[in-house]
C-alpha atoms as a PDB file:
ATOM      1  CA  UNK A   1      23.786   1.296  -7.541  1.00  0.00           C
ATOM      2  CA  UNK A   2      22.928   4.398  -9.406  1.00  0.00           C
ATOM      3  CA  UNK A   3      19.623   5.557  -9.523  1.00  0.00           C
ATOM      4  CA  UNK A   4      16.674   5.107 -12.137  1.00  0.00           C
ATOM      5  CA  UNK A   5      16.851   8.293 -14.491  1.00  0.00           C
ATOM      6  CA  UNK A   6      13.459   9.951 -14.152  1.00  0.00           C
ATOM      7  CA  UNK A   7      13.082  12.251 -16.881  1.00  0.00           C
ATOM      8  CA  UNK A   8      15.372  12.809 -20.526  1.00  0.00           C
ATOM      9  CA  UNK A   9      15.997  15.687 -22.763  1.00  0.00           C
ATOM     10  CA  UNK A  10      16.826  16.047 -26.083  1.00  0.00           C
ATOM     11  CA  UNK A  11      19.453  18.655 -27.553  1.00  0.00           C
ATOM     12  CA  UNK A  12      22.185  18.912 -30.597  1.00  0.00           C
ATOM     13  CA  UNK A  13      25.106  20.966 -31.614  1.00  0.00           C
ATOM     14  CA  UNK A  14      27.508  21.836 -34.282  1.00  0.00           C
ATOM     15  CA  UNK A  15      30.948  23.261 -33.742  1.00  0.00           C
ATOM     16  CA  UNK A  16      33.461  23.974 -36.170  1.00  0.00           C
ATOM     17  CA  UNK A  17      37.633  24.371 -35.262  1.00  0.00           C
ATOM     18  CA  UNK A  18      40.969  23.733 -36.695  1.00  0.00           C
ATOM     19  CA  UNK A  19      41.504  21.342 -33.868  1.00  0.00           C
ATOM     20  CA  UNK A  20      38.825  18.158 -33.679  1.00  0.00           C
ATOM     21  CA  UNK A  21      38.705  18.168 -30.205  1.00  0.00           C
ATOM     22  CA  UNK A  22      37.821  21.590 -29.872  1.00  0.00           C
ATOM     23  CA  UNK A  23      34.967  21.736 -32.641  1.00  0.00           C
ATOM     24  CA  UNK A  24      33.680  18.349 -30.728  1.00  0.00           C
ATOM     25  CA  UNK A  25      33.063  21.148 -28.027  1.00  0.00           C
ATOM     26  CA  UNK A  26      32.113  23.671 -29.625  1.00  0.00           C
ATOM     27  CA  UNK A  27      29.375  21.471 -30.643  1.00  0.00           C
ATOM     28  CA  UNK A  28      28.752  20.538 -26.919  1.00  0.00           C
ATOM     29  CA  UNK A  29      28.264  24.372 -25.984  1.00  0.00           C
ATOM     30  CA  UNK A  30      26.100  24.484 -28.658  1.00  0.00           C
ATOM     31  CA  UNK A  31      24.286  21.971 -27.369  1.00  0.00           C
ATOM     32  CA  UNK A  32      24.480  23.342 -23.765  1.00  0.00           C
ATOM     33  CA  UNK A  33      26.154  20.918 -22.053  1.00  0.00           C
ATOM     34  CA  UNK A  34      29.900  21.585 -22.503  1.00  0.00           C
ATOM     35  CA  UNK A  35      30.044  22.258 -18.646  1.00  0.00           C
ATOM     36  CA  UNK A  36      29.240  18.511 -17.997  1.00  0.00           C
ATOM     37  CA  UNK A  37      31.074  15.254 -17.565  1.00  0.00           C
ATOM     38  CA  UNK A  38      29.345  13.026 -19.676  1.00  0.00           C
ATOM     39  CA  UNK A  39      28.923   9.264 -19.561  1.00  0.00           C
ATOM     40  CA  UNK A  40      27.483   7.254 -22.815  1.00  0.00           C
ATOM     41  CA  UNK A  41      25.010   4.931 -21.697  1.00  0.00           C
ATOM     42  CA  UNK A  42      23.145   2.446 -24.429  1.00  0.00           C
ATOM     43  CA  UNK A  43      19.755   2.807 -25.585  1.00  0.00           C
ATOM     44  CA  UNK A  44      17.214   2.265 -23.155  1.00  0.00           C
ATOM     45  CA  UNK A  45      14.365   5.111 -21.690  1.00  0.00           C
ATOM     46  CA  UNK A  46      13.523   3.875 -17.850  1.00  0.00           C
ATOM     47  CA  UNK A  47      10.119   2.823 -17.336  1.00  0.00           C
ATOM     48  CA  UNK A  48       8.057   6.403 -15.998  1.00  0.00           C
ATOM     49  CA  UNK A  49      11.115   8.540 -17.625  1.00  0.00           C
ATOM     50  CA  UNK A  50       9.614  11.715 -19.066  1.00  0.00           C
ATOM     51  CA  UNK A  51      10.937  13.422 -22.119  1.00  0.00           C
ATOM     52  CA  UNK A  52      10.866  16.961 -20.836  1.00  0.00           C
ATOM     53  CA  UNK A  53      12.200  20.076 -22.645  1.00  0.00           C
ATOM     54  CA  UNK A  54      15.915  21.011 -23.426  1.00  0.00           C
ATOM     55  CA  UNK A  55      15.222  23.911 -21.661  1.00  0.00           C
ATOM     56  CA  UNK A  56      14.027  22.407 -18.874  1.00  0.00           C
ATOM     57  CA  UNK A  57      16.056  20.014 -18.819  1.00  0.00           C
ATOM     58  CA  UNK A  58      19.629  22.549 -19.196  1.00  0.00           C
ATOM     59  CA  UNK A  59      17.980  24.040 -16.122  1.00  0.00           C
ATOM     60  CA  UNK A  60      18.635  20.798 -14.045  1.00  0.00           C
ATOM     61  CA  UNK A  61      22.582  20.509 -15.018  1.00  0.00           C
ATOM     62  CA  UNK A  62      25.525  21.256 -12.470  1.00  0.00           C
ATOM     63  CA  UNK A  63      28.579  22.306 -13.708  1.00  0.00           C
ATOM     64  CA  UNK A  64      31.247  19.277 -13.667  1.00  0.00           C
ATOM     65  CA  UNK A  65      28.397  16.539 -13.030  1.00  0.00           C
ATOM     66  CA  UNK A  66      28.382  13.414 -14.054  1.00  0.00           C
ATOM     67  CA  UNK A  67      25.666  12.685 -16.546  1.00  0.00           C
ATOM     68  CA  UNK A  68      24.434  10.177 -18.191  1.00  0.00           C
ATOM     69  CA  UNK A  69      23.613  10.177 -22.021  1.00  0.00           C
ATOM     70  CA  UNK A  70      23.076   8.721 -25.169  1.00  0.00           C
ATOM     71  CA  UNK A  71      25.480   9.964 -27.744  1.00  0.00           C
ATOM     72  CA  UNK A  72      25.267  10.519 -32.063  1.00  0.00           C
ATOM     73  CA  UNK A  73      28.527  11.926 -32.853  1.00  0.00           C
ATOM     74  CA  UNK A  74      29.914  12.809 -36.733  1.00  0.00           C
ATOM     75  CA  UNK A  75      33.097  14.708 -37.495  1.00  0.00           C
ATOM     76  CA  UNK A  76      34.807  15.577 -40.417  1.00  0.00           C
ATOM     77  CA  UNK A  77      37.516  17.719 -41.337  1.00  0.00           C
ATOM     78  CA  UNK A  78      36.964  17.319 -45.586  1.00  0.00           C
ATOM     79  CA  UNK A  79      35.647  20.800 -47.429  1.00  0.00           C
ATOM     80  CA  UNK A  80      31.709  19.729 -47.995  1.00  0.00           C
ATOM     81  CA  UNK A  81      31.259  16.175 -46.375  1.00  0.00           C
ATOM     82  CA  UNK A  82      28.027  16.099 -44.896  1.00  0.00           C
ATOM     83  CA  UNK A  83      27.992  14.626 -41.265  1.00  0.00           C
ATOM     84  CA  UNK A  84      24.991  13.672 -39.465  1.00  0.00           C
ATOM     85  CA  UNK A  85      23.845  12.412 -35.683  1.00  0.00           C
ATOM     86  CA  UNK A  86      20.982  11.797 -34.797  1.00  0.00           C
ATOM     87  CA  UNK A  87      18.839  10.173 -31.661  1.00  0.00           C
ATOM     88  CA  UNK A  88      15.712   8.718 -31.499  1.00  0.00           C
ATOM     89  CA  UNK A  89      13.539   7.583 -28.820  1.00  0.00           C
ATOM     90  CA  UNK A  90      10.559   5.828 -28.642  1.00  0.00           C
ATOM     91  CA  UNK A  91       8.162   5.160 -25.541  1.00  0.00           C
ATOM     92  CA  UNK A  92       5.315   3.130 -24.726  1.00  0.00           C
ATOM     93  CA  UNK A  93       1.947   3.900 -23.882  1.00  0.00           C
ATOM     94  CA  UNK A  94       2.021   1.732 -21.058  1.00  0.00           C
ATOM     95  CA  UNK A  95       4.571   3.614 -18.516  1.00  0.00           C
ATOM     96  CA  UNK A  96       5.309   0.991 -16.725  1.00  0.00           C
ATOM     97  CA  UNK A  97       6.835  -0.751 -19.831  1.00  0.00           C
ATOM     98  CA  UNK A  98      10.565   1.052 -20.832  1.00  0.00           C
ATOM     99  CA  UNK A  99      11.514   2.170 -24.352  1.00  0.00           C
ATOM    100  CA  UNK A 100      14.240   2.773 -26.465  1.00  0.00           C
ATOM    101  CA  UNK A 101      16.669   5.610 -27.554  1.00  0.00           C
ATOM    102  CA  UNK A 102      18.785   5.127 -30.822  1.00  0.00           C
ATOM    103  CA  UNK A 103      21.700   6.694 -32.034  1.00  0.00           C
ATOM    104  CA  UNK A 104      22.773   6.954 -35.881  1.00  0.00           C
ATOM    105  CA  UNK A 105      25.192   9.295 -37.473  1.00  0.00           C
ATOM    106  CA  UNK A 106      27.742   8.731 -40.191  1.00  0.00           C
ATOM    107  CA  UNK A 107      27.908  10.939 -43.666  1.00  0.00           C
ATOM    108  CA  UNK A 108      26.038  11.709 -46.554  1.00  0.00           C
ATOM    109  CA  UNK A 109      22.509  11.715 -45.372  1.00  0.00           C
ATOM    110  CA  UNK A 110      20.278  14.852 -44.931  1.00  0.00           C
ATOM    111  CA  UNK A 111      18.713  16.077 -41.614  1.00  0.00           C
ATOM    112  CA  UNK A 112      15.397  14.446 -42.399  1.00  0.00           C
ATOM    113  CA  UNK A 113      16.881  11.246 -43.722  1.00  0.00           C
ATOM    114  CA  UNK A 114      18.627  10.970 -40.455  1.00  0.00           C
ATOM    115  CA  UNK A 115      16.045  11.944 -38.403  1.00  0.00           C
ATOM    116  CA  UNK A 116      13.924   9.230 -39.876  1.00  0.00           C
ATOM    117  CA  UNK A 117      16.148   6.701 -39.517  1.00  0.00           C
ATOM    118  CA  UNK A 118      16.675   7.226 -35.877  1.00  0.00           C
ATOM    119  CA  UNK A 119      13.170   7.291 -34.728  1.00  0.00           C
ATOM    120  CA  UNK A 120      12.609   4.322 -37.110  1.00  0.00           C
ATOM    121  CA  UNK A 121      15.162   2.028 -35.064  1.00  0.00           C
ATOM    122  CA  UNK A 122      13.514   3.381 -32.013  1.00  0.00           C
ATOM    123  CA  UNK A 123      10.534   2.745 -32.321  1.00  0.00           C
ATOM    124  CA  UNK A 124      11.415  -0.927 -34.734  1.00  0.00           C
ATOM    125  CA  UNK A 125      12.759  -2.119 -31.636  1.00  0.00           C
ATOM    126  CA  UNK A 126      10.453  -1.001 -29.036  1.00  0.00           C
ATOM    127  CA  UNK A 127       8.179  -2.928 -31.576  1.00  0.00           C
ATOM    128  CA  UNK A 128      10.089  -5.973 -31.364  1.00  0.00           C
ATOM    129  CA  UNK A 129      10.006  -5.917 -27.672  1.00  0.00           C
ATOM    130  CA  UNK A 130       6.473  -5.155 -27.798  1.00  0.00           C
ATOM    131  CA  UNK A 131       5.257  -8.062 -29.811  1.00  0.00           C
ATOM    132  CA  UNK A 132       3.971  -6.150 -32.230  1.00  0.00           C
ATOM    133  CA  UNK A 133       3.806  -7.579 -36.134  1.00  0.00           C
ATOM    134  CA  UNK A 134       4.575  -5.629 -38.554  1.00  0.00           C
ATOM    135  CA  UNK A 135       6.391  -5.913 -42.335  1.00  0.00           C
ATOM    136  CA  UNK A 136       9.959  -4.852 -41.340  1.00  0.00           C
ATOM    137  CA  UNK A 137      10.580  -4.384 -45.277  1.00  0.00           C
ATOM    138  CA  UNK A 138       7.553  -1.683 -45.269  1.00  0.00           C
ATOM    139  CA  UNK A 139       8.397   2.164 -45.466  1.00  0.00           C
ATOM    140  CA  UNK A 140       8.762   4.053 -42.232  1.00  0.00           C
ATOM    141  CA  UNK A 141       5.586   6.125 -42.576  1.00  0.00           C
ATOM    142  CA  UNK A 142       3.543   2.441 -43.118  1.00  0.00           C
ATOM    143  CA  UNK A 143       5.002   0.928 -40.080  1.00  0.00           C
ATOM    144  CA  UNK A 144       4.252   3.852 -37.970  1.00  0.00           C
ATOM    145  CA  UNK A 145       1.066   3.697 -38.623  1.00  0.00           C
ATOM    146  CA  UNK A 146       0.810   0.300 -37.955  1.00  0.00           C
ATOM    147  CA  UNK A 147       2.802   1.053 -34.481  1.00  0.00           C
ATOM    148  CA  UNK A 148       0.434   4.013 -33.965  1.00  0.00           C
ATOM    149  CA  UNK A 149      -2.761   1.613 -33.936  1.00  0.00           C
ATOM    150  CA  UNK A 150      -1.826  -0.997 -32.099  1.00  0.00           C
ATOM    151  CA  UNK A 151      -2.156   1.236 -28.951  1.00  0.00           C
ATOM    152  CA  UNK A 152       1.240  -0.039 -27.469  1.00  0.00           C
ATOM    153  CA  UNK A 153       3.597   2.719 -28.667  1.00  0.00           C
ATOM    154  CA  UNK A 154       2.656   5.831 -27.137  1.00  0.00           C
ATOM    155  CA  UNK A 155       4.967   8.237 -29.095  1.00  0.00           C
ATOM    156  CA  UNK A 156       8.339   8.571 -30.922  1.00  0.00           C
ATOM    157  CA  UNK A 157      10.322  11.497 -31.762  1.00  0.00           C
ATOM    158  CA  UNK A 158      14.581  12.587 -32.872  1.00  0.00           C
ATOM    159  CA  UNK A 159      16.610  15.587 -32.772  1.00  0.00           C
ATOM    160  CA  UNK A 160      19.860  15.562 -35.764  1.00  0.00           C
ATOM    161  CA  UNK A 161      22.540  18.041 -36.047  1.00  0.00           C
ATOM    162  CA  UNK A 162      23.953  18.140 -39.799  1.00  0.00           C
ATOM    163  CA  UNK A 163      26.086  19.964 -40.988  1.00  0.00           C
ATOM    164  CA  UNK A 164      28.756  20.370 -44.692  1.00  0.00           C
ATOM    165  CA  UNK A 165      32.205  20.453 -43.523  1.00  0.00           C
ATOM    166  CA  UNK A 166      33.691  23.376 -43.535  1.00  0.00           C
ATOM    167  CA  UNK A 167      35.158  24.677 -47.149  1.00  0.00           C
ATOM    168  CA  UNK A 168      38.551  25.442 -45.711  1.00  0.00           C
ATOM    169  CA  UNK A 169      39.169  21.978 -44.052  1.00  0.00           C
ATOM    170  CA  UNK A 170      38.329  22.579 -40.297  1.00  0.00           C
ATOM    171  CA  UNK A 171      36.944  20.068 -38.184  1.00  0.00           C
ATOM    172  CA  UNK A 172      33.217  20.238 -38.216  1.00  0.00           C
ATOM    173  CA  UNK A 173      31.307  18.120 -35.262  1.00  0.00           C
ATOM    174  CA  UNK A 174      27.943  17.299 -34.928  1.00  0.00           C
ATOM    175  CA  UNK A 175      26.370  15.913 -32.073  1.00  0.00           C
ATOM    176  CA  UNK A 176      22.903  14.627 -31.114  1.00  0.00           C
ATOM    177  CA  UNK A 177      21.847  14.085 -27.707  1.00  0.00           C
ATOM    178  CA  UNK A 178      19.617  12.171 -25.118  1.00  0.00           C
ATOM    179  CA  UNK A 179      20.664  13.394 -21.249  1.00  0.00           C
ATOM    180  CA  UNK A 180      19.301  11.480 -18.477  1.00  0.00           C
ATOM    181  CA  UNK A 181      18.086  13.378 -15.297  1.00  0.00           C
ATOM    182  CA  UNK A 182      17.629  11.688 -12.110  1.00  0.00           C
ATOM    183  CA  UNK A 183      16.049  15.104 -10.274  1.00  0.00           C
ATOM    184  CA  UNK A 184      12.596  16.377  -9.925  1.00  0.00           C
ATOM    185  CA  UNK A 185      12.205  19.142 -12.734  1.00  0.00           C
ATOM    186  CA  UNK A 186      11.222  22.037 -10.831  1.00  0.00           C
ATOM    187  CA  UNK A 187       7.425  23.204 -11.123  1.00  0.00           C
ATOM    188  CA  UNK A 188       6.308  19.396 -11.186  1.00  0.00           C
ATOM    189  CA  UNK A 189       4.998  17.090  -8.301  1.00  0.00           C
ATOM    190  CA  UNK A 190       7.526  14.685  -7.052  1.00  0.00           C
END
């Protein structure tokens, strides 16, 4: 049995190549985490798991590790297609309760549109699993207000990489990422 992840961190990349594999890796090292093996997990945030820093969290990686993640991932290889990915998370206040992390990522949309979107599903379905009623048809700013007061969601955020394709037809990757750490960060109690 593996163990309970007790802290995530957020990061993003874009990479750009004539071969799809290697701009999907450029966009890991832009992300800083090219030197890991990663796993794709689903979508949810361990009860207690802090969102910590990318930096802190880049701090706690081992070359070749295994590591567990939640992946948004949008290539394209046509002169100005837009790509986005994005992940969103969303935690309760209670932190004995878990939470969710979404991924979304396709074409066409903005940063911010992306970035919305994301942390909307997030936190819509920690909502769900809270109980908590809201007007699913109601803009994203109403129903996070409504989320906000009810006292159950404590916060949500998202990190997107977009990017155009490039304008001579190379693959251009962008990825979006939440990486699950299972070690103390260093400088905090255990």
């Amino acid at each position: 049995m593996f163990p309970v992840p007790t802290s995530v961190f957020l990061t993003r990349g874009v990479g750009v190549h004539r071969d799809q594999l290697t701009a999907f890796e450029f966009a890991l090292r832009d992300a800083d985490i090219e030197q890991q093996n990663l796993v794709s997990v689903s979508s949810i945030v361990p009860p207690g798991c802090r969102l910590i820093s990318a930096t802190e969290g880049i701090e706690t990686l081992h070359p070749g590790e295994i590591t567990f993640c939640v992946l948004a991932r949008a290539e394209t290889n046509e002169p100005g297609r837009r790509v986005h990915a994005s992940v969103g998370i969303a935690r309760p206040a209670d932190p004995g309760v878990y939470g969710y992390i979404s991924e979304y990522h396709g074409f066409g949309k903005t940063e911010l549109e992306s970035s919305d979107y994301a942390e909307d599903l997030a936190a819509t379905m920690l909502a769900t699993t809270l109980g908590i009623d809201f007007d699913p048809d109601a803009a994203w700013n109403e129903r996070r207000r409504v989320y906000e007061t009810s006292g159950h969601v404590f916060d949500s955020t998202s990190i997107t990489a977009a990017a155009e394709g490039n304008s001579n037809g190379l693959w251009t990757c962008a990825v979006a990422v939440a990486v699950f750490r299972f070690a103390p960060v260093p400088g905090t109690p255990t």
